[in-house]
Protein backbone atom coordinates (compact mmCIF):
# COMPACT_ATOMS: atom_id res chain seq x y z
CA UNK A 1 -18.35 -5.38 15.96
CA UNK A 2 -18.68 -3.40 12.83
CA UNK A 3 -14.75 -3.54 12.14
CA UNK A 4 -14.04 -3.03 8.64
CA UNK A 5 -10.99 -5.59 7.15
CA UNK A 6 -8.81 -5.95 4.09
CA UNK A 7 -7.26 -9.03 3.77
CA UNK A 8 -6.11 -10.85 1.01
CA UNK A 9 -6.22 -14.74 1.17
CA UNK A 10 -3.86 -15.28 4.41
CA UNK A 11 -3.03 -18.89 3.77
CA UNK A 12 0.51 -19.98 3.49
CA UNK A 13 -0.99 -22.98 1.94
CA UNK A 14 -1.84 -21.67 -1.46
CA UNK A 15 -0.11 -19.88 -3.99
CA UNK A 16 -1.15 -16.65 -6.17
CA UNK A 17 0.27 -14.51 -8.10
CA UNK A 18 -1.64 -11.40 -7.54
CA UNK A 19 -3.52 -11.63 -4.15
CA UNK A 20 -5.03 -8.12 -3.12
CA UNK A 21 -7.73 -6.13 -1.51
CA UNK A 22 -7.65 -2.49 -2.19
CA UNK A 23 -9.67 0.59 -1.97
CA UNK A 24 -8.78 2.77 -5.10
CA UNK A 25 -7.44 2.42 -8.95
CA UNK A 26 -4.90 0.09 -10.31
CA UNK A 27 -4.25 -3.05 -8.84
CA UNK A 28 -2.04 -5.96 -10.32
CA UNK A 29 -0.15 -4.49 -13.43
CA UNK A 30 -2.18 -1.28 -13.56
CA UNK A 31 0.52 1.37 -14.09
CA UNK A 32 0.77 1.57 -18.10
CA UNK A 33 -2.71 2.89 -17.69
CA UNK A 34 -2.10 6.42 -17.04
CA UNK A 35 -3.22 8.62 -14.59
CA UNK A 36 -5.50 7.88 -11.85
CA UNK A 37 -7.72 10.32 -9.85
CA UNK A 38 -10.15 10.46 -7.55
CA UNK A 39 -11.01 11.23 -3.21
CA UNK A 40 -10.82 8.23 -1.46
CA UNK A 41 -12.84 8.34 1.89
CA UNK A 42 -13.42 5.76 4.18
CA UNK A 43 -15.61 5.85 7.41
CA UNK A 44 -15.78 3.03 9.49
CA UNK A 45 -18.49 4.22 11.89
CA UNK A 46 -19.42 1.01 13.79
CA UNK A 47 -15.60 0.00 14.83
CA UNK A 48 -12.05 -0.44 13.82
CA UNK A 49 -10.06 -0.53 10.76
CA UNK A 50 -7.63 -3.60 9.83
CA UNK A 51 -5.35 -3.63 6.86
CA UNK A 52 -3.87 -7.17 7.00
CA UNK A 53 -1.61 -8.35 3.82
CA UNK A 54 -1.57 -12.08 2.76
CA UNK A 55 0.89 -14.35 3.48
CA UNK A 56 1.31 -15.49 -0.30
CA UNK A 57 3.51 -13.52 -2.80
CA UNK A 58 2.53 -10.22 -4.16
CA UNK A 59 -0.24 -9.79 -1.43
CA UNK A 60 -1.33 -6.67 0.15
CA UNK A 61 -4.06 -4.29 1.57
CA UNK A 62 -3.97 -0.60 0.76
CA UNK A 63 -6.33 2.71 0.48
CA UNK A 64 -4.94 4.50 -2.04
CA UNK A 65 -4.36 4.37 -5.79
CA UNK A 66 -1.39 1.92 -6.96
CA UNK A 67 -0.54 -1.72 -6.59
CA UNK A 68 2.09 -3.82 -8.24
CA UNK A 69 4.23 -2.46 -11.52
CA UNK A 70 3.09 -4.24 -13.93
CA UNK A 71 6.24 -5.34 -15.56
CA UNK A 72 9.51 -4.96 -12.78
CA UNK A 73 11.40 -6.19 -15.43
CA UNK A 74 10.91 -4.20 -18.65
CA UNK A 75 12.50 -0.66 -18.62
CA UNK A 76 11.15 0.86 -21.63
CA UNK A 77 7.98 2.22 -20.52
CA UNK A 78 7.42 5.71 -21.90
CA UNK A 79 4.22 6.56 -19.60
CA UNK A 80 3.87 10.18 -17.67
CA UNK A 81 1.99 9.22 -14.82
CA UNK A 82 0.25 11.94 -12.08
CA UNK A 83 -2.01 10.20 -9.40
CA UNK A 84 -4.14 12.69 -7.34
CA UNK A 85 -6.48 12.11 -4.83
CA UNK A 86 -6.70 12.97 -1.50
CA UNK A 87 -7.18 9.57 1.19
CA UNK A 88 -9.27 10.03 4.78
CA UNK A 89 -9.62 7.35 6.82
CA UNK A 90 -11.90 7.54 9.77
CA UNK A 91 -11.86 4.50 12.24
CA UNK A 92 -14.49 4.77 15.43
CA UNK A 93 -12.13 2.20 16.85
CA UNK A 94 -8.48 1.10 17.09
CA UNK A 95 -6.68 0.57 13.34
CA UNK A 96 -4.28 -2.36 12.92
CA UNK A 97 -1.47 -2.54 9.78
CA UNK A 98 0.04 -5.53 8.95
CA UNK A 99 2.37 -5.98 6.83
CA UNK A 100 2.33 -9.65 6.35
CA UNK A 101 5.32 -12.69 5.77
CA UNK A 102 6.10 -12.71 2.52
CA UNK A 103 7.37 -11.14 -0.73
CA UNK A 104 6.07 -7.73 -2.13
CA UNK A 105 3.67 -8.19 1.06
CA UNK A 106 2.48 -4.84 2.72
CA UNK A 107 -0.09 -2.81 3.95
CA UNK A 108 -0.50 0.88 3.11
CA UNK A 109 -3.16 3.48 3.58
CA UNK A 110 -1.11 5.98 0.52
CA UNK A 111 -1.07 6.06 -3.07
CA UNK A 112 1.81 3.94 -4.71
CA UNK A 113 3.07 0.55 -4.12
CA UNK A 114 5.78 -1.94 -5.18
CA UNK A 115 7.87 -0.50 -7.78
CA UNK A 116 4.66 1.37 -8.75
CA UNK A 117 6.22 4.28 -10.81
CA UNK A 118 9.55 2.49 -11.63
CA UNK A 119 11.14 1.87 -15.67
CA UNK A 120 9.29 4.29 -17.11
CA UNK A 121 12.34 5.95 -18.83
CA UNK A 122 12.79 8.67 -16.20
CA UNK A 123 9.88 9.88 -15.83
CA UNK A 124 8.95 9.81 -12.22
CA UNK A 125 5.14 8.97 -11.52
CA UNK A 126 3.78 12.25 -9.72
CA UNK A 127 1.80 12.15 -6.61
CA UNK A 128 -0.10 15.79 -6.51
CA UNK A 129 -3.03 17.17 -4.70
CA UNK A 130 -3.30 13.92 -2.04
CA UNK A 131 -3.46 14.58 1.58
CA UNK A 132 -3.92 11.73 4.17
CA UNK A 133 -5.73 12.08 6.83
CA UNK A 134 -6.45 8.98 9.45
CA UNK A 135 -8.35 9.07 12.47
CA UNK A 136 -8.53 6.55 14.99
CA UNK A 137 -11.39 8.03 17.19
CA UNK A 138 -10.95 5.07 20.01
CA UNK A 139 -8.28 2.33 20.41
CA UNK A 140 -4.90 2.46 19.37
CA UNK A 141 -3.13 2.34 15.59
CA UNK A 142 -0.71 -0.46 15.43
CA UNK A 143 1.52 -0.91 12.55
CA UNK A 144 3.76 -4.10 12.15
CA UNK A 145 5.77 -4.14 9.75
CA UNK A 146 6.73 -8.46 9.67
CA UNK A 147 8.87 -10.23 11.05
CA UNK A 148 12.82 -9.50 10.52
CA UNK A 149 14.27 -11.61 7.94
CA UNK A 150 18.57 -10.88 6.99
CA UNK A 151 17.28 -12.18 3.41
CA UNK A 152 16.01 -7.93 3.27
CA UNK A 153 19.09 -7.03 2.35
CA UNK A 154 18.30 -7.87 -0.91
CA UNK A 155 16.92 -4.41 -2.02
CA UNK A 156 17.39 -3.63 -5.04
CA UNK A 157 17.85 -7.08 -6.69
CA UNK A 158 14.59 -8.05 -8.90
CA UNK A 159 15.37 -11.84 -7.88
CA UNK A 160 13.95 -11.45 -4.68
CA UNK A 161 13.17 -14.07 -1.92
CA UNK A 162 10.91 -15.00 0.69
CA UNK A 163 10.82 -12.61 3.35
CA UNK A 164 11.83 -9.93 1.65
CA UNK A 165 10.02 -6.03 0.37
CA UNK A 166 7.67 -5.60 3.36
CA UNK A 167 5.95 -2.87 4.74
CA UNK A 168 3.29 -1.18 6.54
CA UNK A 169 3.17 2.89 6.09
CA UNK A 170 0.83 5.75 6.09
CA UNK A 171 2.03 7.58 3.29
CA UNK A 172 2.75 7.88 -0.49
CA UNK A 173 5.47 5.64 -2.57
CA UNK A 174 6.45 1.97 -1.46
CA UNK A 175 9.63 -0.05 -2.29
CA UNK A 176 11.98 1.04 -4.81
CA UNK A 177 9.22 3.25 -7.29
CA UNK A 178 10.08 6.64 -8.70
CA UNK A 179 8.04 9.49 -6.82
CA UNK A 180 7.70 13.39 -7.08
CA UNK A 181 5.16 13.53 -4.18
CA UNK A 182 3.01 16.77 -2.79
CA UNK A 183 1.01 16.32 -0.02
CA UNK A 184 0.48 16.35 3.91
CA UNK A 185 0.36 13.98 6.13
CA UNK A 186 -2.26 13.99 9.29
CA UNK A 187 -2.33 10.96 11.78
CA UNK A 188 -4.54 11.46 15.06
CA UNK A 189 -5.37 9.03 17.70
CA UNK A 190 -7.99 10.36 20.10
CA UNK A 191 -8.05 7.69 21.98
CA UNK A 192 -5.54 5.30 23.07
CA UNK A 193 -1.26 4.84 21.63
């Protein structure tokens, strides 16, 4: 139906470290590489839009610039990071967010991700110059964030478990990263909730 999907390997099955599919710089471990710029436009003309994160550790879907920090654990990083881009997304269809089931596991259409920005000796990654604008011309947006799990309590800890750090968000940042962020925010649905 000319949908367009991003969606890491879904299957509880296997394991993997780093399981992704993203539109835009960085990735797994990408943040000691500096800054990252560049207009990130996607048009899905012949349908929908579905961002659908795996169900194995460290898996997500996002349009923007980010990922995974590549080292949660080491706090002497002495990086000045700016990401700038601005993100439009425009679905002739419904869009669909899911955040998957398990650690780290999200789906975001925004610059950032987990911890992206974080130990890097207090110097806040800066998110400048990047508006987001979606469109979902027919059909609804849905965004599901995963099921609840008491175990998401655990922010903060680095230790974390199953179930935990998920999220689905239109937007700039993710969990527990350091942010000075600039930029609007416009969601339309023409047609539909």
């Amino acid at each position: 139906d000319g949908r367009l999907t991003l969606a890491p390997n879904r299957s509880a099955s296997i394991s993997s470290a780093n399981n992704y599919s993203q539109i835009g710089h960085g990735g797994a471990g990408d943040t000691a590489n500096g800054n990252m710029a560049g207009d990130i436009d996607v048009v899905a003309q012949g349908g929908g839009l579905t961002l659908q994160a795996g169900n194995s550790n460290n898996s997500w879907a996002q349009i923007g610039h980010g990922g995974i920090h590549p080292d949660v654990n080491n706090a002497n990083l002495d990086i000045e990071q700016t990401i700038q881009g601005n993100i439009t997304v425009d679905a002739n269809g419904p869009i669909d967010m899911d955040a998957g089931e398990r650690t780290y596991s999200y789906s975001q259409i925004g610059h950032g991700g987990y911890r992206f920005g974080s130990n890097v000796n207090d110097n806040p990654t800066e998110i400048i110059n990047s508006d987001i604008s979606v469109i979902a011309r027919t059909g609804d947006l849905t965004m599901d964030g995963g099921p609840f799990s008491a175990r998401s309590a655990n922010a903060g800890n680095d230790n974390l478990r199953a179930g935990d750090a998920r999220w689905t968000m239109i937007g700039h940042g993710g969990w527990d990263g350091e942010y000075n962020v600039d930029a609007d925010i416009d969601v339309e649905v023409t047609e539909g909730n």
